[in-house]
C-alpha atoms as a PDB file:
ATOM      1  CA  UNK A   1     148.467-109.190 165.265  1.00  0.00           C
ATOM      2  CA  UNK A   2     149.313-112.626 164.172  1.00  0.00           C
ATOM      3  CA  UNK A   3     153.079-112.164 162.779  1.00  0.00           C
ATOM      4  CA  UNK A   4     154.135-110.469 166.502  1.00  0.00           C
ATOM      5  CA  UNK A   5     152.604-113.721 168.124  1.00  0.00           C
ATOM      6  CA  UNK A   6     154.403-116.351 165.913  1.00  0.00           C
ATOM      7  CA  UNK A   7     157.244-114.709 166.351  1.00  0.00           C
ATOM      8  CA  UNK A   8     157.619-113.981 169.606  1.00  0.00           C
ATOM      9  CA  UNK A   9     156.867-117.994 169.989  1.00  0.00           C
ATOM     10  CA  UNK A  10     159.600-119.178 167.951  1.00  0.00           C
ATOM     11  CA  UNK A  11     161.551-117.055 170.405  1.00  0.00           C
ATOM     12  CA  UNK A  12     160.677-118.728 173.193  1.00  0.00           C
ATOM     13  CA  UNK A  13     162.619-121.747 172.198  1.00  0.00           C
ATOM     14  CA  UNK A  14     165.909-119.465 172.270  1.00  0.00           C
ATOM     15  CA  UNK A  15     166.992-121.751 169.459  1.00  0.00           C
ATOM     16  CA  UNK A  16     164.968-122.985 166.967  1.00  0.00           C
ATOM     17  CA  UNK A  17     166.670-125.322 164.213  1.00  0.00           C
ATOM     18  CA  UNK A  18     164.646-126.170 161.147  1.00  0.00           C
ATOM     19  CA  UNK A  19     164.075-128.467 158.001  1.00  0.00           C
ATOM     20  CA  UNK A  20     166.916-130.950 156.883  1.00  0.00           C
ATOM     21  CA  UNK A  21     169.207-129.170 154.369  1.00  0.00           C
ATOM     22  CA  UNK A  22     168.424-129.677 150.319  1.00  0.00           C
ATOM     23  CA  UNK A  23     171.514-131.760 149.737  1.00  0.00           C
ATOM     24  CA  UNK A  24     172.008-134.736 151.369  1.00  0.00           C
ATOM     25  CA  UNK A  25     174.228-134.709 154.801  1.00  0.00           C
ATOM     26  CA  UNK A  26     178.056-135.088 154.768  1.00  0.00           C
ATOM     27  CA  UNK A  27     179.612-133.613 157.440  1.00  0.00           C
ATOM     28  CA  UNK A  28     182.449-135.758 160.000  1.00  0.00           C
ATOM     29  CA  UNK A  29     180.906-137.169 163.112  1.00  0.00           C
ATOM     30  CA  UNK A  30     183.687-135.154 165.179  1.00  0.00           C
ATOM     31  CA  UNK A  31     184.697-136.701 169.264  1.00  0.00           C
ATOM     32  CA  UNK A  32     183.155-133.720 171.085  1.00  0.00           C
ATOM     33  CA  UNK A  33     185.931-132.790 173.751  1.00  0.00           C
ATOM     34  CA  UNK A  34     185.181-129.587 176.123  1.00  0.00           C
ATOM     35  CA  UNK A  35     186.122-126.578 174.508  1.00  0.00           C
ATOM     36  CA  UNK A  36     186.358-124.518 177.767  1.00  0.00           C
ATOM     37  CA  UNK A  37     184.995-123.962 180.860  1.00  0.00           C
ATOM     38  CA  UNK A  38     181.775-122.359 181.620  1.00  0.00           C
ATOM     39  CA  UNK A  39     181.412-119.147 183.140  1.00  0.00           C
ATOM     40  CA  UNK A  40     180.566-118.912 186.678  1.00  0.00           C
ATOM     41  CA  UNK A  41     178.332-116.492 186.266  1.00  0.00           C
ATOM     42  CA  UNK A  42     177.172-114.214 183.223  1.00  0.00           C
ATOM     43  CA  UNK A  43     174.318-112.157 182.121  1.00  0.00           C
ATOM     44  CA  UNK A  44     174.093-111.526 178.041  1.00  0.00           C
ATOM     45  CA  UNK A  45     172.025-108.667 176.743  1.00  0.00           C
ATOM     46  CA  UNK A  46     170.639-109.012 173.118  1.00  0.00           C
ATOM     47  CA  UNK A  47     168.333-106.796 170.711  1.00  0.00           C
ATOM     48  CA  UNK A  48     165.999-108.374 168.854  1.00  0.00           C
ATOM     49  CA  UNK A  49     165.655-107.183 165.362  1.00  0.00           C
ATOM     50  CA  UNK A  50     162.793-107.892 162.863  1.00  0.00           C
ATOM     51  CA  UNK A  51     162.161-106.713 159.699  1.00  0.00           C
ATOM     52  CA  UNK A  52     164.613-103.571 160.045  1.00  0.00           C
ATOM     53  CA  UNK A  53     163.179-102.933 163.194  1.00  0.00           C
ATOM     54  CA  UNK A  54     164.028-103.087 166.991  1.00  0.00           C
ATOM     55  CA  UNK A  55     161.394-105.701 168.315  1.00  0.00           C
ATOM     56  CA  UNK A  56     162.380-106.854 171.508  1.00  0.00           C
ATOM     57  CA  UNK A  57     164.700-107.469 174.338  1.00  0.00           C
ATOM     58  CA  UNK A  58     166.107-110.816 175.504  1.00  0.00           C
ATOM     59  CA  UNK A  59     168.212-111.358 179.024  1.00  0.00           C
ATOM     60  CA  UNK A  60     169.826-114.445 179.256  1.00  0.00           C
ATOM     61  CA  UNK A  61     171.247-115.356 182.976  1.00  0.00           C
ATOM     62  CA  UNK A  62     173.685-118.160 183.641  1.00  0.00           C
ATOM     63  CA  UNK A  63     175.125-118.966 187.227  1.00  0.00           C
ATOM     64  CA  UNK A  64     176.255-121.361 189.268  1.00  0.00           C
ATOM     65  CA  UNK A  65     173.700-122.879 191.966  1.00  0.00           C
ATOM     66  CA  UNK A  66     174.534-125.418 194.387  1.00  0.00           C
ATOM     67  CA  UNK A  67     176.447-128.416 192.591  1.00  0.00           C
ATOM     68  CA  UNK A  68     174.742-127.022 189.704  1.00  0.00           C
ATOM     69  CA  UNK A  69     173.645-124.311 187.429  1.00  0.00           C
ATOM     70  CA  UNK A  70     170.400-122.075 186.853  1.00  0.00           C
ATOM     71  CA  UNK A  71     169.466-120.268 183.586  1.00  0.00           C
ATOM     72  CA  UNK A  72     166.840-117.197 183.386  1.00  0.00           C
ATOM     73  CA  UNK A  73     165.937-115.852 180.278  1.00  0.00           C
ATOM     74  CA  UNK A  74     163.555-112.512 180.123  1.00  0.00           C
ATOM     75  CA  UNK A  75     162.169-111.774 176.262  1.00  0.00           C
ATOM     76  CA  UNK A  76     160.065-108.450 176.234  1.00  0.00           C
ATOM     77  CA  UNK A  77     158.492-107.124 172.730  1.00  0.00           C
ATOM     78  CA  UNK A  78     159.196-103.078 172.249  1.00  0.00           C
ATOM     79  CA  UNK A  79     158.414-100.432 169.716  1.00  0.00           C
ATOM     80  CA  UNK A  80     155.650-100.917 167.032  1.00  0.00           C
ATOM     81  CA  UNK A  81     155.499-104.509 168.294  1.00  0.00           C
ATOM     82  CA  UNK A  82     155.355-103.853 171.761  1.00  0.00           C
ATOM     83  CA  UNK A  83     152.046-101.579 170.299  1.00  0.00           C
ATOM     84  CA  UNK A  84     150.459-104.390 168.248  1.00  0.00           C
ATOM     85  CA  UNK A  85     150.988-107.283 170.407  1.00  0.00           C
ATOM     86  CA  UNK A  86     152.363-106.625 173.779  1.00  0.00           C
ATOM     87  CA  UNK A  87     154.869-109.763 175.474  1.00  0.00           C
ATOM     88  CA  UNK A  88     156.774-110.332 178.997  1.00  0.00           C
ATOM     89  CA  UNK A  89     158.086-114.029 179.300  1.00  0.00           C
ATOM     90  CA  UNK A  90     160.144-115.080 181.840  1.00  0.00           C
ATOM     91  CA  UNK A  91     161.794-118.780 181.543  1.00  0.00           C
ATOM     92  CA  UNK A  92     164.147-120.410 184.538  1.00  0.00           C
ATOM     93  CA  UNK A  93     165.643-124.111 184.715  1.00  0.00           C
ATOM     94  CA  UNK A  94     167.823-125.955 187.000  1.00  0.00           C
ATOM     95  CA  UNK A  95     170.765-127.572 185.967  1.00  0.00           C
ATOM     96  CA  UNK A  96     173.059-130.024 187.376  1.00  0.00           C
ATOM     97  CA  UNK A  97     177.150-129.808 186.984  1.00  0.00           C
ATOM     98  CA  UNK A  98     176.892-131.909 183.472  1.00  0.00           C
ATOM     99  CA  UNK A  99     174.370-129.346 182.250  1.00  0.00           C
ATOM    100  CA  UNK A 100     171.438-132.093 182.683  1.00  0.00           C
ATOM    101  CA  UNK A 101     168.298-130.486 183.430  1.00  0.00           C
ATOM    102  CA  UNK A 102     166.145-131.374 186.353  1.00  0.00           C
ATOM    103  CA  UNK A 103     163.653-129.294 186.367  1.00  0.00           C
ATOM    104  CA  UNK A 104     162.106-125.917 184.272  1.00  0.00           C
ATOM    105  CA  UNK A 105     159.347-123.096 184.372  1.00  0.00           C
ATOM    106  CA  UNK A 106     158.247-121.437 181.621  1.00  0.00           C
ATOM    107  CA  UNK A 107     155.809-118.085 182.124  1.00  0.00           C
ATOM    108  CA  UNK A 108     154.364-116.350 179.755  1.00  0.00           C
ATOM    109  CA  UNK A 109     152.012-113.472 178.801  1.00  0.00           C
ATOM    110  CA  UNK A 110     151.190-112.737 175.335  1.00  0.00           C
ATOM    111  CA  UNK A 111     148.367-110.371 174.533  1.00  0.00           C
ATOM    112  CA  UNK A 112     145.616-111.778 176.251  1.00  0.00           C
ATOM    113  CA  UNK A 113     146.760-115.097 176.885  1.00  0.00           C
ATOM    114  CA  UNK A 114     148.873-115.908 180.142  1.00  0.00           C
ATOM    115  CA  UNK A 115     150.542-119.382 180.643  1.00  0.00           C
ATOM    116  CA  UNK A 116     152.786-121.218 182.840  1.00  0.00           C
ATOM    117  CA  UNK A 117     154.302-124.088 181.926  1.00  0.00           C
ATOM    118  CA  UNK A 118     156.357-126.838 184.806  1.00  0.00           C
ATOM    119  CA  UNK A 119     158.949-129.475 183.472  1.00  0.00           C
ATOM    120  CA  UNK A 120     160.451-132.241 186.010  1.00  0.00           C
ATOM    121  CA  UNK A 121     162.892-134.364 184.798  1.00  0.00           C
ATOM    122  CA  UNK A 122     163.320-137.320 186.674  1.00  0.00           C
ATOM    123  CA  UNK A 123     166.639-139.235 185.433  1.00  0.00           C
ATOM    124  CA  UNK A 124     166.149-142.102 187.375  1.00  0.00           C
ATOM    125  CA  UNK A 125     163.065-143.273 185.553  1.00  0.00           C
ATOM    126  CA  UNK A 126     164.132-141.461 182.336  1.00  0.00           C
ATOM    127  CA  UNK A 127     160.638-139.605 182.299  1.00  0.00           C
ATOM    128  CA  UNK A 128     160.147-135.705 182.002  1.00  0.00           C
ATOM    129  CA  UNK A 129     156.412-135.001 183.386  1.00  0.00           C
ATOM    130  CA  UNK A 130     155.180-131.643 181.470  1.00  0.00           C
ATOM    131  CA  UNK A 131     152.267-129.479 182.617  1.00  0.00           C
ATOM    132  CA  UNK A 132     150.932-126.319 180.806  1.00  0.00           C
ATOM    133  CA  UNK A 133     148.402-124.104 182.553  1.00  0.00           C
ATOM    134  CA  UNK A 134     145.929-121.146 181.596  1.00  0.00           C
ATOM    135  CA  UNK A 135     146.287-119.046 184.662  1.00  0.00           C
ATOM    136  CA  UNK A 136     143.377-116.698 183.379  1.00  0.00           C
ATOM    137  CA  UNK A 137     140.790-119.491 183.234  1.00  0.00           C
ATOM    138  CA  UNK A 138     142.391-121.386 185.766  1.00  0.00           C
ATOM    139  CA  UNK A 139     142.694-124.974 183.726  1.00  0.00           C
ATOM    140  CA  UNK A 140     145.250-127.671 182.544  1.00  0.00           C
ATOM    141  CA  UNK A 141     145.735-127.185 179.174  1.00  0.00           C
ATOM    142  CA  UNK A 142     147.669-129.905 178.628  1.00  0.00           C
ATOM    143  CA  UNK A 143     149.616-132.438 181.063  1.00  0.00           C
ATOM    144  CA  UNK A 144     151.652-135.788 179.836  1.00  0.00           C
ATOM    145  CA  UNK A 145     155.009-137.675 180.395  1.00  0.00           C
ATOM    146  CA  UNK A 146     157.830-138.491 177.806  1.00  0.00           C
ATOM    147  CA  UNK A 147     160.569-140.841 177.741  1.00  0.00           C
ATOM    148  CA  UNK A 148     163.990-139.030 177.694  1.00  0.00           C
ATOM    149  CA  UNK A 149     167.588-140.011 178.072  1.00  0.00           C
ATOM    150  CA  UNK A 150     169.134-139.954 181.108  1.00  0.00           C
ATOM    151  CA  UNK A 151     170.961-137.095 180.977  1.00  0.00           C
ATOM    152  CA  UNK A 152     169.025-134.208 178.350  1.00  0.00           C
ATOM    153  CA  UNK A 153     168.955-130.635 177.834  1.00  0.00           C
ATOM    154  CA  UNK A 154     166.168-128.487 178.358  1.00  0.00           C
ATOM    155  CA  UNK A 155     166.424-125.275 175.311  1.00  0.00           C
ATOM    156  CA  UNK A 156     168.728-123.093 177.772  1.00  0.00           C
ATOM    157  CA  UNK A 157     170.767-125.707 179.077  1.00  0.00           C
ATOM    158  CA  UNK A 158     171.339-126.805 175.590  1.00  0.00           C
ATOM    159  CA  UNK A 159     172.962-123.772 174.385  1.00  0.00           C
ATOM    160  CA  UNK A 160     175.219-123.859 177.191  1.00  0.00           C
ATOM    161  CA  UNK A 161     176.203-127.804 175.215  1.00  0.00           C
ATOM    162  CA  UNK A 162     176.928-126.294 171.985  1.00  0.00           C
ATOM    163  CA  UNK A 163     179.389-123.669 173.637  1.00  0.00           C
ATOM    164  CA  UNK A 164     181.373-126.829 175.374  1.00  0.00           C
ATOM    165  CA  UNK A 165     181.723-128.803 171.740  1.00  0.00           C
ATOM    166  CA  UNK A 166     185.087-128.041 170.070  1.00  0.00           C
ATOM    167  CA  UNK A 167     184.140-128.753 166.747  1.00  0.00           C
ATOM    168  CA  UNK A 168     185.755-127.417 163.119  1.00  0.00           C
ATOM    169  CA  UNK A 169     183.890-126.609 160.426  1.00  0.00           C
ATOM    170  CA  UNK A 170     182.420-129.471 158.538  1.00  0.00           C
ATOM    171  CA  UNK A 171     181.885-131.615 161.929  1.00  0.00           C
ATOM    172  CA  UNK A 172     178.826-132.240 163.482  1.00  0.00           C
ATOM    173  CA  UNK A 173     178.012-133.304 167.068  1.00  0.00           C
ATOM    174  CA  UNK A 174     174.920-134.487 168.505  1.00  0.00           C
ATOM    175  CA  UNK A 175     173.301-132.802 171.899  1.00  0.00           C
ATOM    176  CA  UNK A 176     169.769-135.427 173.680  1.00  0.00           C
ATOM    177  CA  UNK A 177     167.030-131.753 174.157  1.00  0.00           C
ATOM    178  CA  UNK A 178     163.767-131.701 175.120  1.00  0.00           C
ATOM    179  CA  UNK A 179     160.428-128.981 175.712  1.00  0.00           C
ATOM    180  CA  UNK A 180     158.757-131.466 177.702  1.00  0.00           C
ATOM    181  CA  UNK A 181     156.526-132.321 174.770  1.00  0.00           C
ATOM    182  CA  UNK A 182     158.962-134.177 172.525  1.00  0.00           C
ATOM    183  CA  UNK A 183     162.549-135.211 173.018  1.00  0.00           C
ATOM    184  CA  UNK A 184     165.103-135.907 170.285  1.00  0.00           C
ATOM    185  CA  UNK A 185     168.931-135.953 169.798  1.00  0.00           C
ATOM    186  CA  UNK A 186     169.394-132.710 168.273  1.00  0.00           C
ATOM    187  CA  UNK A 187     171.997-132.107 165.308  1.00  0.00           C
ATOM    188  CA  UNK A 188     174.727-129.393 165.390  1.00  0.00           C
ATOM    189  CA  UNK A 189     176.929-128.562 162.413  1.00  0.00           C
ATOM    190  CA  UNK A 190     180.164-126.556 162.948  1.00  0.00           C
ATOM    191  CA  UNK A 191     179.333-124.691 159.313  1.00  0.00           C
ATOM    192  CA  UNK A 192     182.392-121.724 158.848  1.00  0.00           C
ATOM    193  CA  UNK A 193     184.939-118.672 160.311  1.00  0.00           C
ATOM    194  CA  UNK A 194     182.917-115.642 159.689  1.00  0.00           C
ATOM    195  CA  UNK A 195     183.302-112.456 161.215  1.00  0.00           C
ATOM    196  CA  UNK A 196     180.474-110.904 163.135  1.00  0.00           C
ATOM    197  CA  UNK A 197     179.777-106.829 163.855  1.00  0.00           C
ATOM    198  CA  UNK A 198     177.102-106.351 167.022  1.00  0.00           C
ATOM    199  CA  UNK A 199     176.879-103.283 168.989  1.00  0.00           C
ATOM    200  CA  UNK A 200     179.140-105.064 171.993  1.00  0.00           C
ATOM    201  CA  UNK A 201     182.256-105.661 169.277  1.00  0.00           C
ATOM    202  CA  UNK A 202     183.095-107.024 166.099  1.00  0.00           C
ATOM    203  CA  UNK A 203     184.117-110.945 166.435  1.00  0.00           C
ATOM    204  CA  UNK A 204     185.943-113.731 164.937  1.00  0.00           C
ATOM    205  CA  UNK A 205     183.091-116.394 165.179  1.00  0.00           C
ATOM    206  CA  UNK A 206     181.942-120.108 164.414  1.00  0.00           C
ATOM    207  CA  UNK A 207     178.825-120.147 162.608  1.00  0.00           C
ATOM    208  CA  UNK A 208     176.831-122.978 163.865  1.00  0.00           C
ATOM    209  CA  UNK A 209     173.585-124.573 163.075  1.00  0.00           C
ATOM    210  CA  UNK A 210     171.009-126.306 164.969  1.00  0.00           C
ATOM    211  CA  UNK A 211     168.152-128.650 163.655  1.00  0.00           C
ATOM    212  CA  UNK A 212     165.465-128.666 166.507  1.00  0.00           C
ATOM    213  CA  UNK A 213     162.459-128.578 164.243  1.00  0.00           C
ATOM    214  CA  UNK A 214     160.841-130.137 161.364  1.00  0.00           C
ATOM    215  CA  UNK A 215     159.208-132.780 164.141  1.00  0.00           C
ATOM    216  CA  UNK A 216     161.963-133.464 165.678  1.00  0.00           C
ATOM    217  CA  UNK A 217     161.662-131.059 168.757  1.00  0.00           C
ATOM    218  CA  UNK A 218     159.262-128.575 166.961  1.00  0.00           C
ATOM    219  CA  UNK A 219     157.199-128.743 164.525  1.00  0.00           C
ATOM    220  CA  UNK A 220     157.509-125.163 162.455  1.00  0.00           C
ATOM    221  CA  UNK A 221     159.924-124.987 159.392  1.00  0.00           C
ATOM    222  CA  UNK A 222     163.259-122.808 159.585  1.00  0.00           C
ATOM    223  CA  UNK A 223     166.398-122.686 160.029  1.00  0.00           C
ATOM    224  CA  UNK A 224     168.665-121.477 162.738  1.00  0.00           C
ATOM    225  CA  UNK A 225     172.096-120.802 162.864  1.00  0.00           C
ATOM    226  CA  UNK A 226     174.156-119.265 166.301  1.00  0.00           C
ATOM    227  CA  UNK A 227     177.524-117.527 166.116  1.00  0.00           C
ATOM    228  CA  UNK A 228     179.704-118.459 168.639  1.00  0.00           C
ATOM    229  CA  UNK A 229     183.297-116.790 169.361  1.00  0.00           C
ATOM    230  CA  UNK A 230     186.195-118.237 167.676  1.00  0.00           C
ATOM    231  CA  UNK A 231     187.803-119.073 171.121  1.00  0.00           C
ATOM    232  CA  UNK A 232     187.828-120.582 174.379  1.00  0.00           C
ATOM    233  CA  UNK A 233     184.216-118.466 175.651  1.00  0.00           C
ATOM    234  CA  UNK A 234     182.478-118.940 172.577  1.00  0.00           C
ATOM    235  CA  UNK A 235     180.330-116.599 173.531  1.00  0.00           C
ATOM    236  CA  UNK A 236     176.939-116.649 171.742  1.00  0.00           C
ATOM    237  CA  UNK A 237     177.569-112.952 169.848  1.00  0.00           C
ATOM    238  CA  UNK A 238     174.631-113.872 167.460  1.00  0.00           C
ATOM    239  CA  UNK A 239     171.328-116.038 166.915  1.00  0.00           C
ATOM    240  CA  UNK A 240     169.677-115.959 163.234  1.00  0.00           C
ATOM    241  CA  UNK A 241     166.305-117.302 163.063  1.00  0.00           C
ATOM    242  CA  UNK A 242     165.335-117.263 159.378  1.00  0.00           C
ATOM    243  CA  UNK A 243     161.304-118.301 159.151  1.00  0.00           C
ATOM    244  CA  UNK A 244     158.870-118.957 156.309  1.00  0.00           C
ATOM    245  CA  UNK A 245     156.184-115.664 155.761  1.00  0.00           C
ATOM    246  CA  UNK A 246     154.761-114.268 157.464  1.00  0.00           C
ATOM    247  CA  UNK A 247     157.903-114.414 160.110  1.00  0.00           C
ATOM    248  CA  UNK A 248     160.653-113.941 157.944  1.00  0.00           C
ATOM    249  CA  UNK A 249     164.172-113.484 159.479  1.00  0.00           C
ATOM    250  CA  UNK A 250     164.989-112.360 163.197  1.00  0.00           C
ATOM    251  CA  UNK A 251     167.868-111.490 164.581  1.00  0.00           C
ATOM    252  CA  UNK A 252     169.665-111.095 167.761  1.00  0.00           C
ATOM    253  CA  UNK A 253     172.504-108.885 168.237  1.00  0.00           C
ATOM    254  CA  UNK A 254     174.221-109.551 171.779  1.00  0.00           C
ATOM    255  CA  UNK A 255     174.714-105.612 173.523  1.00  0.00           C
ATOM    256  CA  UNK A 256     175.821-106.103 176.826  1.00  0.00           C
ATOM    257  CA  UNK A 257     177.844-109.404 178.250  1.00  0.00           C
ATOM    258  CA  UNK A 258     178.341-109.323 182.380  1.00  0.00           C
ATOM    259  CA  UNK A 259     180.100-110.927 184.323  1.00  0.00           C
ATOM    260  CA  UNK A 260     180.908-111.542 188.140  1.00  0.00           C
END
């Protein structure tokens, strides 16, 4: 009962990057110029794989709102998981046309628990004022304000980032995210040209990596790498999250891309 839980929160996160690597850092600081422009509007379909098994479902939605952008991401557990530990999460942010977040909400229900979770970013003062709720019992669980940059990412919003950097392998860029609890500027490497087989296509991709945890946005150990198409959509084809036991390493294998 315990694995399905952990691991359906690391998911939450989308992207979870992990511990600093074993030998010391040397990739180029590379100028991060736009490597295309965003989609207008797109919904990606993924199946989440752990352990050999079908787990889940994630829907990511991106579309233009306004003078801005909203994101909606559905994760639902299915199979044997579904059995042992049942989940339905639903997570939406707004965006402006920079990709800055103003404002997210974050609803979940795992097993028994049920939360939602409200995020406003306020640029001006450079605060973000986070508030997480147990709508069973009806109580704060917790409520504070950080300091953030600002402009800054929420975990959506920050994948849309890595797909505008136009990095080469052995660069690295730098992308200001926050979960409302902790805010850091977040490390991406540009890593290698591999190709990638998912049931949309086979792809000529960019293996990146993102470092999001070992305290600096989370505090779980991991790594996470994201496999972006080797041209002007980089479509995210790909998301690895390898954890320590008892997670191990899960998957996502994009099925379905839409677009209007």
């Amino acid at each position: 009962m315990i694995v399905p839980r952990k691991y359906w929160r690391g998911l939450a996160g989308l992207l979870l990057g992990v511990c600093p690597p074993v030998q010391p850092f040397q990739a180029q600081q590379a100028a991060v110029v736009p490597a295309g422009p965003l989609p207008r509007s797109e919904t990606l379909q993924y199946n989440v794989e752990w352990r050999l098994i079908t787990a889940g479902k994630m829907r990511l939605k991106f579309a233009a709102a306004g003078s801005g952008f909203q994101t909606n991401v559905h994760m639902e557990s299915a199979g044997l998981v579904s059995k042992l530990f049942r989940v339905d999460d639903d997570y939406s942010s707004t965006l402006d046309q920079n990709l800055c977040a103003h404002s997210s909400f974050f609803k979940t229900h795992e097993g028994s628990r049920q939360r939602e979770t409200r995020i406003a970013f306020d640029a001006e003062r450079k605060k973000a004022a986070y508030q997480e709720r147990d709508t069973v019992k009806n109580s704060v669980l917790l409520a504070r304000e950080i300091d953030i940059p600002a402009c800054v990412s929420d975990i959506a919003g920050g994948l849309y980032r890595m797909r505008l950097l136009n990095i080469e392998p052995g660069q690295t860029a730098q992308i200001p995210i926050t979960d409302g609890k902790q805010s850091a500027l977040v490390r991406v490497d540009s890593q290698r040209i591999e190709t990638v087989k998912t049931p949309s296509g086979v792809y000529k991709t960019l293996r990146y990596e993102a470092y999001l945890f070992n305290n600096t946005i989370y505090h779980r150990s991991g790594r996470a790498y994201i496999w972006l198409t080797d041209d002007a959509r980089r479509l995210p084809v790909q998301i690895q999250l390898r954890m320590s036991f008892p997670v191990g390493t899960v998957t996502l294998h994009l099925l379905k891309e839409e677009k209007l």
